[in-house]
PDB file of N, CA and C in Angstrom:
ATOM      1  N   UNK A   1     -20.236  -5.367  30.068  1.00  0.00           N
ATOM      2  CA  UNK A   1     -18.890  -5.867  30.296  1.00  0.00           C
ATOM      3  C   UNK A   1     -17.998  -5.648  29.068  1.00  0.00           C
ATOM      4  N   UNK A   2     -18.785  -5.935  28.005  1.00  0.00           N
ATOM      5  CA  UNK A   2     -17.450  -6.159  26.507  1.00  0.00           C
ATOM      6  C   UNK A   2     -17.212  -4.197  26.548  1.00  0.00           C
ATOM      7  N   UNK A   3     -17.958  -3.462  26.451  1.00  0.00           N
ATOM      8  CA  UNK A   3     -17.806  -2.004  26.623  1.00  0.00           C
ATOM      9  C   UNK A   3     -16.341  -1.228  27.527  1.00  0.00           C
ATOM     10  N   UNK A   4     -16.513  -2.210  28.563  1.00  0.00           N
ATOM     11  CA  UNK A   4     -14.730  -1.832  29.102  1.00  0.00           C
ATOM     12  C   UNK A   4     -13.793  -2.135  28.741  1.00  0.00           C
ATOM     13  N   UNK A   5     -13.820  -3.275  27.523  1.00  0.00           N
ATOM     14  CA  UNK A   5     -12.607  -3.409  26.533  1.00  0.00           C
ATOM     15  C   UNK A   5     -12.703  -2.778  25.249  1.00  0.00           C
ATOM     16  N   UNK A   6     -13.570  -1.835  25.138  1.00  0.00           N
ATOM     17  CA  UNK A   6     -13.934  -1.375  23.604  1.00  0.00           C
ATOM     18  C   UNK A   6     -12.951   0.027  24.036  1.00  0.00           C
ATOM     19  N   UNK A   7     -11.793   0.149  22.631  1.00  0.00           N
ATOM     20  CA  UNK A   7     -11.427   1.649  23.129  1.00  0.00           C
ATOM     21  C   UNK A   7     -11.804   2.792  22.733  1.00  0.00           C
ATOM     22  N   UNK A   8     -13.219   2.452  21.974  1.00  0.00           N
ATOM     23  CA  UNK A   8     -14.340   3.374  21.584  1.00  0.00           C
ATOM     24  C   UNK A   8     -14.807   4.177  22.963  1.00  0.00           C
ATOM     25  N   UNK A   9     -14.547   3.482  23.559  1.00  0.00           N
ATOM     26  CA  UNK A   9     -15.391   3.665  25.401  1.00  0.00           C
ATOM     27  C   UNK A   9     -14.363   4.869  25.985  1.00  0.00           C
ATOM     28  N   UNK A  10     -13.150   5.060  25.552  1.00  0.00           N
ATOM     29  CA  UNK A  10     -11.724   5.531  26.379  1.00  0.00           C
ATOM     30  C   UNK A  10     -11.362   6.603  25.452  1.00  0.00           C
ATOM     31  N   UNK A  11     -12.090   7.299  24.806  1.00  0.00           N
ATOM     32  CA  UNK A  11     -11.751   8.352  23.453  1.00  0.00           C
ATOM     33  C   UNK A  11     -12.301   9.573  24.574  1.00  0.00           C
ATOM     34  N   UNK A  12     -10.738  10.696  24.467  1.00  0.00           N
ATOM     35  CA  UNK A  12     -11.239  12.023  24.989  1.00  0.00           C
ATOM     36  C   UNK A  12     -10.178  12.741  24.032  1.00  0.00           C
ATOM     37  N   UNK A  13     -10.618  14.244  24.283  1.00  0.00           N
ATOM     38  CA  UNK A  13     -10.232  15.434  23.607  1.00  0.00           C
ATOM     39  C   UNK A  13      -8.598  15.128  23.537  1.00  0.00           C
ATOM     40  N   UNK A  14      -7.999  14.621  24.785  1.00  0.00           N
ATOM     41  CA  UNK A  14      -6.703  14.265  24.941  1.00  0.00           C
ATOM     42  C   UNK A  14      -6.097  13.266  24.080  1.00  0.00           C
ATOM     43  N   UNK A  15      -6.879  12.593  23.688  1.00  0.00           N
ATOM     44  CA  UNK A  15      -5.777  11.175  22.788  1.00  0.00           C
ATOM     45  C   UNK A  15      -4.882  11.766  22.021  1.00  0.00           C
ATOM     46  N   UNK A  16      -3.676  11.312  21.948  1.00  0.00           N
ATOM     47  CA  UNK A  16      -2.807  11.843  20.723  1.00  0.00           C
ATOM     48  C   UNK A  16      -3.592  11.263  19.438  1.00  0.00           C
ATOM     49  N   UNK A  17      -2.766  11.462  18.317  1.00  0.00           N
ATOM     50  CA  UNK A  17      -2.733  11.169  16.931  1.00  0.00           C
ATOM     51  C   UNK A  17      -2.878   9.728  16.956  1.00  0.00           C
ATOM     52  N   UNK A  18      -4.187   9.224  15.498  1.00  0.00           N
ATOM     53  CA  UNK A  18      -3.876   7.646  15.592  1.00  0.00           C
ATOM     54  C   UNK A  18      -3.786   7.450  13.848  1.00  0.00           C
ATOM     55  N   UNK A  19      -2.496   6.514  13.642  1.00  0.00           N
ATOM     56  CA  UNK A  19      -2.120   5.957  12.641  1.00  0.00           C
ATOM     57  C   UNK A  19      -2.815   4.189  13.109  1.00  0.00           C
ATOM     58  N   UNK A  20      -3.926   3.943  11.972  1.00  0.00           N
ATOM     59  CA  UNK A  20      -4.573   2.659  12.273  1.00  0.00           C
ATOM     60  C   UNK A  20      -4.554   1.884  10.943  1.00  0.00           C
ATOM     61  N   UNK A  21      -3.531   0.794  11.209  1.00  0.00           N
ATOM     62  CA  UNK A  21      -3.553  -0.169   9.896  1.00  0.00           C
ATOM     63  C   UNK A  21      -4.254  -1.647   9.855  1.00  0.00           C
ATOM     64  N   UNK A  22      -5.288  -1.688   9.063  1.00  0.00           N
ATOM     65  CA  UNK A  22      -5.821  -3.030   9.079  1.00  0.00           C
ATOM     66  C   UNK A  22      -6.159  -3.422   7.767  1.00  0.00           C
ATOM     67  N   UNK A  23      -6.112  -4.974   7.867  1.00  0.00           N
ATOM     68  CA  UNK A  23      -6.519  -6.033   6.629  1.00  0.00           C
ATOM     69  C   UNK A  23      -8.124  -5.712   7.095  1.00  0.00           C
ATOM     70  N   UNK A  24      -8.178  -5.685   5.285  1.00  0.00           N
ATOM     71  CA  UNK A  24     -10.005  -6.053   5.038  1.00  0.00           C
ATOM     72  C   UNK A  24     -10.567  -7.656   5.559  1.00  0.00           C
ATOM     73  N   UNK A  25      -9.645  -8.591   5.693  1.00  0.00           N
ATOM     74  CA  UNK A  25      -9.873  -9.824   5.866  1.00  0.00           C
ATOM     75  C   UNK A  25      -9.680 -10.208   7.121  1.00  0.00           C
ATOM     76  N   UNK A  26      -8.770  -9.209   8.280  1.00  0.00           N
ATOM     77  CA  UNK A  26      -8.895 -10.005   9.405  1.00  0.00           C
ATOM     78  C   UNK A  26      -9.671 -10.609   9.832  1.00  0.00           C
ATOM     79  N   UNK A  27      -9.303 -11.993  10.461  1.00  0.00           N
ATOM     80  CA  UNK A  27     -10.099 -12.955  11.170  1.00  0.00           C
ATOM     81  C   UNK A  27     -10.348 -12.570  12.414  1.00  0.00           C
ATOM     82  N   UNK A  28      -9.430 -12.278  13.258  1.00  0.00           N
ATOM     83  CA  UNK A  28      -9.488 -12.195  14.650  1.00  0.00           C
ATOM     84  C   UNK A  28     -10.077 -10.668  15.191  1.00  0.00           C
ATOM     85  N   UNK A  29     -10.136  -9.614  14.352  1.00  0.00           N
ATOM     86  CA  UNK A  29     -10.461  -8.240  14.957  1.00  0.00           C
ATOM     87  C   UNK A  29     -11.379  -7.364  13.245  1.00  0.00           C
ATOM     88  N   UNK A  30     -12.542  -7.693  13.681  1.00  0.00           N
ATOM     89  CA  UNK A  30     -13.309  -7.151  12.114  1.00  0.00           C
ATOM     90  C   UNK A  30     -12.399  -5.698  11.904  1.00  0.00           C
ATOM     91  N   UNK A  31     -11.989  -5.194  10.815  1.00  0.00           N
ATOM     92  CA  UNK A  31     -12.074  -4.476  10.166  1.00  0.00           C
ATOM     93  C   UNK A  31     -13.319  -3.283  10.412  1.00  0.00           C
ATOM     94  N   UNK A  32     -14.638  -3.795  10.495  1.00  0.00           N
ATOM     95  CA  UNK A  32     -15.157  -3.013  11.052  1.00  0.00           C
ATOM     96  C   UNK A  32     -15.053  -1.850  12.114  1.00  0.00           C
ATOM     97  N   UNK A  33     -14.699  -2.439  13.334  1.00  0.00           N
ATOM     98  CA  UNK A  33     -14.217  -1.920  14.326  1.00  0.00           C
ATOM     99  C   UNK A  33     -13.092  -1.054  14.070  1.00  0.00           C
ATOM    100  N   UNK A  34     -12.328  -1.024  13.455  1.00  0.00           N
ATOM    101  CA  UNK A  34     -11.380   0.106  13.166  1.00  0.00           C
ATOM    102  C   UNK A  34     -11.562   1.195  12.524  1.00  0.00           C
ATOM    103  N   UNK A  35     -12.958   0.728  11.277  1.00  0.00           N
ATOM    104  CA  UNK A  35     -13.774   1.881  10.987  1.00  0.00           C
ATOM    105  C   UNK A  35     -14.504   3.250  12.196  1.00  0.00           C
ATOM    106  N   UNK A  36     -14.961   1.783  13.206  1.00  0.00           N
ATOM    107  CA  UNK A  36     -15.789   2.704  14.436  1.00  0.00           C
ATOM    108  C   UNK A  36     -15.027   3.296  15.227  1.00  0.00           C
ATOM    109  N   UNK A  37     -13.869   2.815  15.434  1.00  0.00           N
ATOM    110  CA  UNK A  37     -12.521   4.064  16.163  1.00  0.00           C
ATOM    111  C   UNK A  37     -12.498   4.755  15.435  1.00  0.00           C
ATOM    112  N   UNK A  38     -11.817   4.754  14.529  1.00  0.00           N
ATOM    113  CA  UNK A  38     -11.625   6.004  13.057  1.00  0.00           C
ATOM    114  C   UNK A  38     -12.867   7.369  13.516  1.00  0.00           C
ATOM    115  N   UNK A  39     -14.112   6.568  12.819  1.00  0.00           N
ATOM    116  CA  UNK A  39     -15.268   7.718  13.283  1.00  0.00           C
ATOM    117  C   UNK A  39     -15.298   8.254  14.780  1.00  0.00           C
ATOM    118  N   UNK A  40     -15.098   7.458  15.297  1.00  0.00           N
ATOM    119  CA  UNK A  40     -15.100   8.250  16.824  1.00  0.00           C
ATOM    120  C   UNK A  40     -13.837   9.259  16.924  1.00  0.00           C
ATOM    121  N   UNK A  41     -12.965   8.927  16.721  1.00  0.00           N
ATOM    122  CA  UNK A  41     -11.637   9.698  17.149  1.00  0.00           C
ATOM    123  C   UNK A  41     -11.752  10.895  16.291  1.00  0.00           C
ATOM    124  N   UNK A  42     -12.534  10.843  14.976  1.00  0.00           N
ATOM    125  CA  UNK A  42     -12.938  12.060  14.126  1.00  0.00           C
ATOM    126  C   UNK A  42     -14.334  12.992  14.875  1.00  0.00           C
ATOM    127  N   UNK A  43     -15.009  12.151  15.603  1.00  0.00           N
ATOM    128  CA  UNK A  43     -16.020  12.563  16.073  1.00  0.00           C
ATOM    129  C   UNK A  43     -15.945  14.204  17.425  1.00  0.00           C
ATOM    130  N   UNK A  44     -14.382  12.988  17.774  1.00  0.00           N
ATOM    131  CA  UNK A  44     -13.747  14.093  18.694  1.00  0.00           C
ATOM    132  C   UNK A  44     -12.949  14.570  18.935  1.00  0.00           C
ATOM    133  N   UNK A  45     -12.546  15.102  17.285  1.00  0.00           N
ATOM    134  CA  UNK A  45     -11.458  16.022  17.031  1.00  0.00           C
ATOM    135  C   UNK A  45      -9.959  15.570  17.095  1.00  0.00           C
ATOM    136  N   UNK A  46     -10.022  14.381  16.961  1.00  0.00           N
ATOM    137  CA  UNK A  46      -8.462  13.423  17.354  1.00  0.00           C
ATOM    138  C   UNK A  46      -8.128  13.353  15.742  1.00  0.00           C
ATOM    139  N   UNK A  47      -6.882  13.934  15.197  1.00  0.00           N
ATOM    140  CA  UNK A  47      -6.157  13.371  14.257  1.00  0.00           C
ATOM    141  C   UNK A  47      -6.397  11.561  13.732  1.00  0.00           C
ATOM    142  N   UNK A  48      -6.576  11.127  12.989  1.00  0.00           N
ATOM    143  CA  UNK A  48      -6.805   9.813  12.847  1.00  0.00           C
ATOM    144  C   UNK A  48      -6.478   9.528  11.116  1.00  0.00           C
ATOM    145  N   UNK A  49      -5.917   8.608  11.182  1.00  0.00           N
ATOM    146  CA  UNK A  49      -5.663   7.835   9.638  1.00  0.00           C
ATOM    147  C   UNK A  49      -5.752   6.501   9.255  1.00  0.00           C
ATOM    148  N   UNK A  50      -7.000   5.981   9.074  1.00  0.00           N
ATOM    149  CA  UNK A  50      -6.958   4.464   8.653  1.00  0.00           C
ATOM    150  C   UNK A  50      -6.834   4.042   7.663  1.00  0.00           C
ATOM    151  N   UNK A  51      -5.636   3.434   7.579  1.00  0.00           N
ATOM    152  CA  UNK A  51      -5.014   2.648   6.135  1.00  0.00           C
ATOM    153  C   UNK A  51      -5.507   1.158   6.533  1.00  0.00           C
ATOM    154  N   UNK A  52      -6.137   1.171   4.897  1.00  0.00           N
ATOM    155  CA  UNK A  52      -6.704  -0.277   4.596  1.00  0.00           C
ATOM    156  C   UNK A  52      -5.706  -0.995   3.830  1.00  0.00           C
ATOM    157  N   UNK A  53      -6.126  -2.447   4.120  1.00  0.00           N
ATOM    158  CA  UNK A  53      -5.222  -3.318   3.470  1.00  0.00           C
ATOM    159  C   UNK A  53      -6.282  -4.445   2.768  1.00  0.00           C
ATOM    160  N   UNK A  54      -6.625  -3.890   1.451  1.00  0.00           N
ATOM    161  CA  UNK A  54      -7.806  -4.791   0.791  1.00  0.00           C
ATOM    162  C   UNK A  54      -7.084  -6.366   1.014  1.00  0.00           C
ATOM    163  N   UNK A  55      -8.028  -7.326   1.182  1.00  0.00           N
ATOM    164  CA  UNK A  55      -7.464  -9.141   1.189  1.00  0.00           C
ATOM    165  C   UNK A  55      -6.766  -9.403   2.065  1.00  0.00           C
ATOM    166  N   UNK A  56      -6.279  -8.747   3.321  1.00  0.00           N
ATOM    167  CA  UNK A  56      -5.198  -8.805   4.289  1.00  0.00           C
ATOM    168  C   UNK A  56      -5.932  -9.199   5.558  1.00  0.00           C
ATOM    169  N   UNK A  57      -5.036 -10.218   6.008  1.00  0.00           N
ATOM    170  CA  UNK A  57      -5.176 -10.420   7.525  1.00  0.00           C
ATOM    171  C   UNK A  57      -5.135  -9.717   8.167  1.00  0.00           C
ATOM    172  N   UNK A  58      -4.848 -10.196   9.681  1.00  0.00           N
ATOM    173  CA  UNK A  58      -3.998 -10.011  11.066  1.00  0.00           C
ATOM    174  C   UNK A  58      -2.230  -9.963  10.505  1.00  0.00           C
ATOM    175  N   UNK A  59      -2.048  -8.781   9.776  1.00  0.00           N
ATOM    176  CA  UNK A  59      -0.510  -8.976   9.413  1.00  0.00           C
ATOM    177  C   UNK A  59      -0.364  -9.334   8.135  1.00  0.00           C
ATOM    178  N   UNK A  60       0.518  -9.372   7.927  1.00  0.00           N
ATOM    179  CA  UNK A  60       1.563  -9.858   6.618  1.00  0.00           C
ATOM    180  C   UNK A  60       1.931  -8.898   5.601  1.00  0.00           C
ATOM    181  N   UNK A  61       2.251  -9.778   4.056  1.00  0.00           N
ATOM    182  CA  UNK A  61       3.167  -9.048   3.674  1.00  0.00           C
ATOM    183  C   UNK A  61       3.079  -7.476   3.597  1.00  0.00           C
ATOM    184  N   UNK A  62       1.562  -7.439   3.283  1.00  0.00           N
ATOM    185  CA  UNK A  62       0.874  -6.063   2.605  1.00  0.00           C
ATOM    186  C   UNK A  62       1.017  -4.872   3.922  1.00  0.00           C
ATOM    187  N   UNK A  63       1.653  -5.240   4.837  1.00  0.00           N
ATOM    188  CA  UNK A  63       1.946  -4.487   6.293  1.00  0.00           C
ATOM    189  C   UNK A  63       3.467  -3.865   6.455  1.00  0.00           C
ATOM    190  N   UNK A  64       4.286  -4.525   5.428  1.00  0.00           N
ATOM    191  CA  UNK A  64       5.702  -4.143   5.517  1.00  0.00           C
ATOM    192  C   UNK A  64       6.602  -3.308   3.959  1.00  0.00           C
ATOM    193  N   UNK A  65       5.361  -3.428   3.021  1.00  0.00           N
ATOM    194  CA  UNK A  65       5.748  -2.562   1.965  1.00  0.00           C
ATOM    195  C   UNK A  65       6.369  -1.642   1.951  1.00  0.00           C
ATOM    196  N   UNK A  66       6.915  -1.354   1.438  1.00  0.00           N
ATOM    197  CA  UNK A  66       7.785   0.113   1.356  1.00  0.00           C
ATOM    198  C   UNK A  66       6.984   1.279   1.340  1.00  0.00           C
ATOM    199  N   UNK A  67       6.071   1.400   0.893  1.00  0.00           N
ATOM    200  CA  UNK A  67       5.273   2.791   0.718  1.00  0.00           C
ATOM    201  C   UNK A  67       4.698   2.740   2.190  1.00  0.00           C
ATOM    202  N   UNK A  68       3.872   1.288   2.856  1.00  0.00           N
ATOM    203  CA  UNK A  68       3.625   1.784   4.581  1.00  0.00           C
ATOM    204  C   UNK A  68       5.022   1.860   5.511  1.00  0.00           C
ATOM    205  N   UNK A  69       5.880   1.573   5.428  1.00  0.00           N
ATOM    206  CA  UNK A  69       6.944   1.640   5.878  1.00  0.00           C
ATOM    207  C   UNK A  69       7.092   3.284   5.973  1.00  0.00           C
ATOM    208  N   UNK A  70       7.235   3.994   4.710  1.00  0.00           N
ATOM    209  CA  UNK A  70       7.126   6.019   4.505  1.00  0.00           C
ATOM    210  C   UNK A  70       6.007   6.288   5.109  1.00  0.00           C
ATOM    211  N   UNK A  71       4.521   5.596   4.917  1.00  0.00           N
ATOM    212  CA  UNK A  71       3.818   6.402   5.882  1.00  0.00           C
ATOM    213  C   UNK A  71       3.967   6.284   7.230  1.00  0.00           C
ATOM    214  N   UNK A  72       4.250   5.048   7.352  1.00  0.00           N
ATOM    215  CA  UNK A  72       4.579   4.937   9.368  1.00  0.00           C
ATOM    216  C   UNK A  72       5.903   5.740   9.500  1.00  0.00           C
ATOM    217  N   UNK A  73       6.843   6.265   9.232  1.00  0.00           N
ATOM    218  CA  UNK A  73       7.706   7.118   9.210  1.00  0.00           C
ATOM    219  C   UNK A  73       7.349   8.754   8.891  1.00  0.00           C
ATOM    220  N   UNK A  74       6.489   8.735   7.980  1.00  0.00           N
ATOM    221  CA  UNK A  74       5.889  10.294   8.008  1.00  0.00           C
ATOM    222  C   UNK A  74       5.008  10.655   9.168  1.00  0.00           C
ATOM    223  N   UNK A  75       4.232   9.434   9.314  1.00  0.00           N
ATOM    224  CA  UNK A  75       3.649   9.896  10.811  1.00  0.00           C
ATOM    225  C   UNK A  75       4.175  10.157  12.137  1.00  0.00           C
ATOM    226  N   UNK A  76       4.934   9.174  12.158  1.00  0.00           N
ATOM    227  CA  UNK A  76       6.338   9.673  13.399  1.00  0.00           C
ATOM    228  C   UNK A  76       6.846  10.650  13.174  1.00  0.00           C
ATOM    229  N   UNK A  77       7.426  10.729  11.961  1.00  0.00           N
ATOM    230  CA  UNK A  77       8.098  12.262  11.566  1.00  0.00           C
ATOM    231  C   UNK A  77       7.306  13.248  12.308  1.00  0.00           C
ATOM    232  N   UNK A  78       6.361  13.504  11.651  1.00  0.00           N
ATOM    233  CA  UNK A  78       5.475  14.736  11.761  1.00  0.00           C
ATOM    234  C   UNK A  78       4.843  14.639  13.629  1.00  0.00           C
ATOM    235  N   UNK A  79       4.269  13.980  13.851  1.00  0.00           N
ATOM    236  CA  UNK A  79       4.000  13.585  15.272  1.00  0.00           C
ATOM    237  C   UNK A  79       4.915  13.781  16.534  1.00  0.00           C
ATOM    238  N   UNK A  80       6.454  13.246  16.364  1.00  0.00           N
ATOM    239  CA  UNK A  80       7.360  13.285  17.165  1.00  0.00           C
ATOM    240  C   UNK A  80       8.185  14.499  17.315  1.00  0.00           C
ATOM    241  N   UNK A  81       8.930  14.856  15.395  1.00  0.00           N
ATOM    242  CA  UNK A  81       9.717  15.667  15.534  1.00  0.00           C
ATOM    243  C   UNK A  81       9.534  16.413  14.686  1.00  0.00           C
ATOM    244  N   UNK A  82       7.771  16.963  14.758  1.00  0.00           N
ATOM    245  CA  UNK A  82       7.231  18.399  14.270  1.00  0.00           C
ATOM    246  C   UNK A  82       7.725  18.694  12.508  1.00  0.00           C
ATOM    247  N   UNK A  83       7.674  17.671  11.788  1.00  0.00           N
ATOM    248  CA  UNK A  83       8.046  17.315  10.486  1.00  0.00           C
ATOM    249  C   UNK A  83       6.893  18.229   9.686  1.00  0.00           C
ATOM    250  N   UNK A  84       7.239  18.936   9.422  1.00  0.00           N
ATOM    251  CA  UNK A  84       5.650  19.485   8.757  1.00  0.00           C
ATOM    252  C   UNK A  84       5.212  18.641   7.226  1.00  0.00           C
ATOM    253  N   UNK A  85       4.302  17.963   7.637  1.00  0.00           N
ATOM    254  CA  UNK A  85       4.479  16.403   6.809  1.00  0.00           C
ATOM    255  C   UNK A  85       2.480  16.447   6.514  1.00  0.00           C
ATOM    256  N   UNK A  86       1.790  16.079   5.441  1.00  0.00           N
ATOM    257  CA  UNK A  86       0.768  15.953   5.410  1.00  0.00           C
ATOM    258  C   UNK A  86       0.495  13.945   5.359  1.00  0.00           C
ATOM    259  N   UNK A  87      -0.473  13.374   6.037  1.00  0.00           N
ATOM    260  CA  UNK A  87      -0.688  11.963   6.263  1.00  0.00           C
ATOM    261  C   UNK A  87      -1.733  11.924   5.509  1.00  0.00           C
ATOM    262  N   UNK A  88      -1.735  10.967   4.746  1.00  0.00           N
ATOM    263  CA  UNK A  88      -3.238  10.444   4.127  1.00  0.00           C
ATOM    264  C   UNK A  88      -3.043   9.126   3.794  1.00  0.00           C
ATOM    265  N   UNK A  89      -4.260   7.919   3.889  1.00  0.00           N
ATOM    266  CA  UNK A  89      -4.064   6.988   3.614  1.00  0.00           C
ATOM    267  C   UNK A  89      -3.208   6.618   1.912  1.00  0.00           C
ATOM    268  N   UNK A  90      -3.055   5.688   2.032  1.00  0.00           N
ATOM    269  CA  UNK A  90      -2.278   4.940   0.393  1.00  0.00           C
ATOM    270  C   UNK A  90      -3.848   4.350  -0.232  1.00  0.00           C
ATOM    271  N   UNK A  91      -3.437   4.666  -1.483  1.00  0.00           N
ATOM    272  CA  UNK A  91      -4.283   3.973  -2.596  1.00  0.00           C
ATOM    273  C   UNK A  91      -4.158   2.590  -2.483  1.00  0.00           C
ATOM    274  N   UNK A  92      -5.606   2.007  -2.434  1.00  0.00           N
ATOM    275  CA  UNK A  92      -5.172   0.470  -2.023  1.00  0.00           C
ATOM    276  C   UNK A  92      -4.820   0.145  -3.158  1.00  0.00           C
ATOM    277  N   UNK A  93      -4.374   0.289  -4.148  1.00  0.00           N
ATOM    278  CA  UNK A  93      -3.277  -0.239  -5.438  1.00  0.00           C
ATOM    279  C   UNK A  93      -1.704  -0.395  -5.186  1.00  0.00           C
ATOM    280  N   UNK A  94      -1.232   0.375  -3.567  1.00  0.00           N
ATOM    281  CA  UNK A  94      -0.236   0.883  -3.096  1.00  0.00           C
ATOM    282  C   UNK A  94       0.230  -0.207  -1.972  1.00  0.00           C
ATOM    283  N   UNK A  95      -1.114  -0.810  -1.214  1.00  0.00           N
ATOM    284  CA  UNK A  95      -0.520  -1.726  -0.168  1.00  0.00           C
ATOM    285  C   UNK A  95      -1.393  -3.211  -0.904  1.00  0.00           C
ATOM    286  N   UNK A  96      -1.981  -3.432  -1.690  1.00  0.00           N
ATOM    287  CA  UNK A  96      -2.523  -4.731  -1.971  1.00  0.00           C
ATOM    288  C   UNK A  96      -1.428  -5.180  -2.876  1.00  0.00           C
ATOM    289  N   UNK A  97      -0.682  -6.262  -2.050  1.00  0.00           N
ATOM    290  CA  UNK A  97       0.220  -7.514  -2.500  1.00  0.00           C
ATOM    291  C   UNK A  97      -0.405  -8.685  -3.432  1.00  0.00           C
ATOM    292  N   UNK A  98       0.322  -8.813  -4.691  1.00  0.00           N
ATOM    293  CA  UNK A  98      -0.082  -9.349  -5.936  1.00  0.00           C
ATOM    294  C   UNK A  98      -0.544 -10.624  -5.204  1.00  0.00           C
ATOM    295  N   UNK A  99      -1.352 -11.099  -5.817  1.00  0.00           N
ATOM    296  CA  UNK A  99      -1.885 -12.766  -5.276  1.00  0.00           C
ATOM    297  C   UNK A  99      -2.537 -12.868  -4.398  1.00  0.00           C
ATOM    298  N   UNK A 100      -2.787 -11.850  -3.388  1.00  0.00           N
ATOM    299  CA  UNK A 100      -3.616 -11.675  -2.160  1.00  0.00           C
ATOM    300  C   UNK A 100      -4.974 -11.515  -2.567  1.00  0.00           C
ATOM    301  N   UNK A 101      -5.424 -13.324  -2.278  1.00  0.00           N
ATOM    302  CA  UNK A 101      -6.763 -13.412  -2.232  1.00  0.00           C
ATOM    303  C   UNK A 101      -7.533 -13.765  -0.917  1.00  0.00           C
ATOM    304  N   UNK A 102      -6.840 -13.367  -0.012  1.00  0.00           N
ATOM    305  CA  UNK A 102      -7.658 -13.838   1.386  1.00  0.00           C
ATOM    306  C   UNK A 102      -9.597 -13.624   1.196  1.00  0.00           C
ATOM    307  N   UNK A 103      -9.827 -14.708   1.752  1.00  0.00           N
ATOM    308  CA  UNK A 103     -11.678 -13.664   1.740  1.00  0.00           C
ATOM    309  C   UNK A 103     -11.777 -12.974   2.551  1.00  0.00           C
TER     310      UNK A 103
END
């Protein structure tokens, strides 16, 4: 049953491009799991970019920085309107917000 909500289960040659942002700390959706999309969608040839957010939840500040703000815009760029744009995650020195000690 949990397998028909996994979208590990729903990965084909067809998926577009995935820009995937997560906190190391989410509570509600491990971090893990975004690793195991990541590998799968690499597994099958799908464009994929997972930006980590060391100490970060479900959200916040470390999600609206200015530097992910340019990458979620370079990825649209390049994705939508053929931007010839290279994507790579940020140095987590780049999205980890001072004081962010979540466990």
């Amino acid at each position: 049953m949990l397998d028909s909500v996994s979208p590990v289960h729903y990965i084909s040659r067809d998926n577009p491009p995935f820009l995937i942002l997560h906190g190391t700390a989410d509570r509600l959706v491990p971090f893990a799991q975004s690793v195991e999309l990541s590998e799968a969608l690499q597994a099958a040839g799908i464009e994929v970019t997972l930006q980590r957010f060391p100490n970060s939840g479900h959200g916040g500040p470390a999600f609206v920085l200015p530097a992910v703000q340019k990458l979620v815009q370079a990825f649209f760029d390049k994705h939508l309107k053929q931007v010839d744009t290279k994507i790579e995650p940020l140095p987590d020195s780049a999205v980890t917000v001072p004081g962010s000690t979540k466990p």
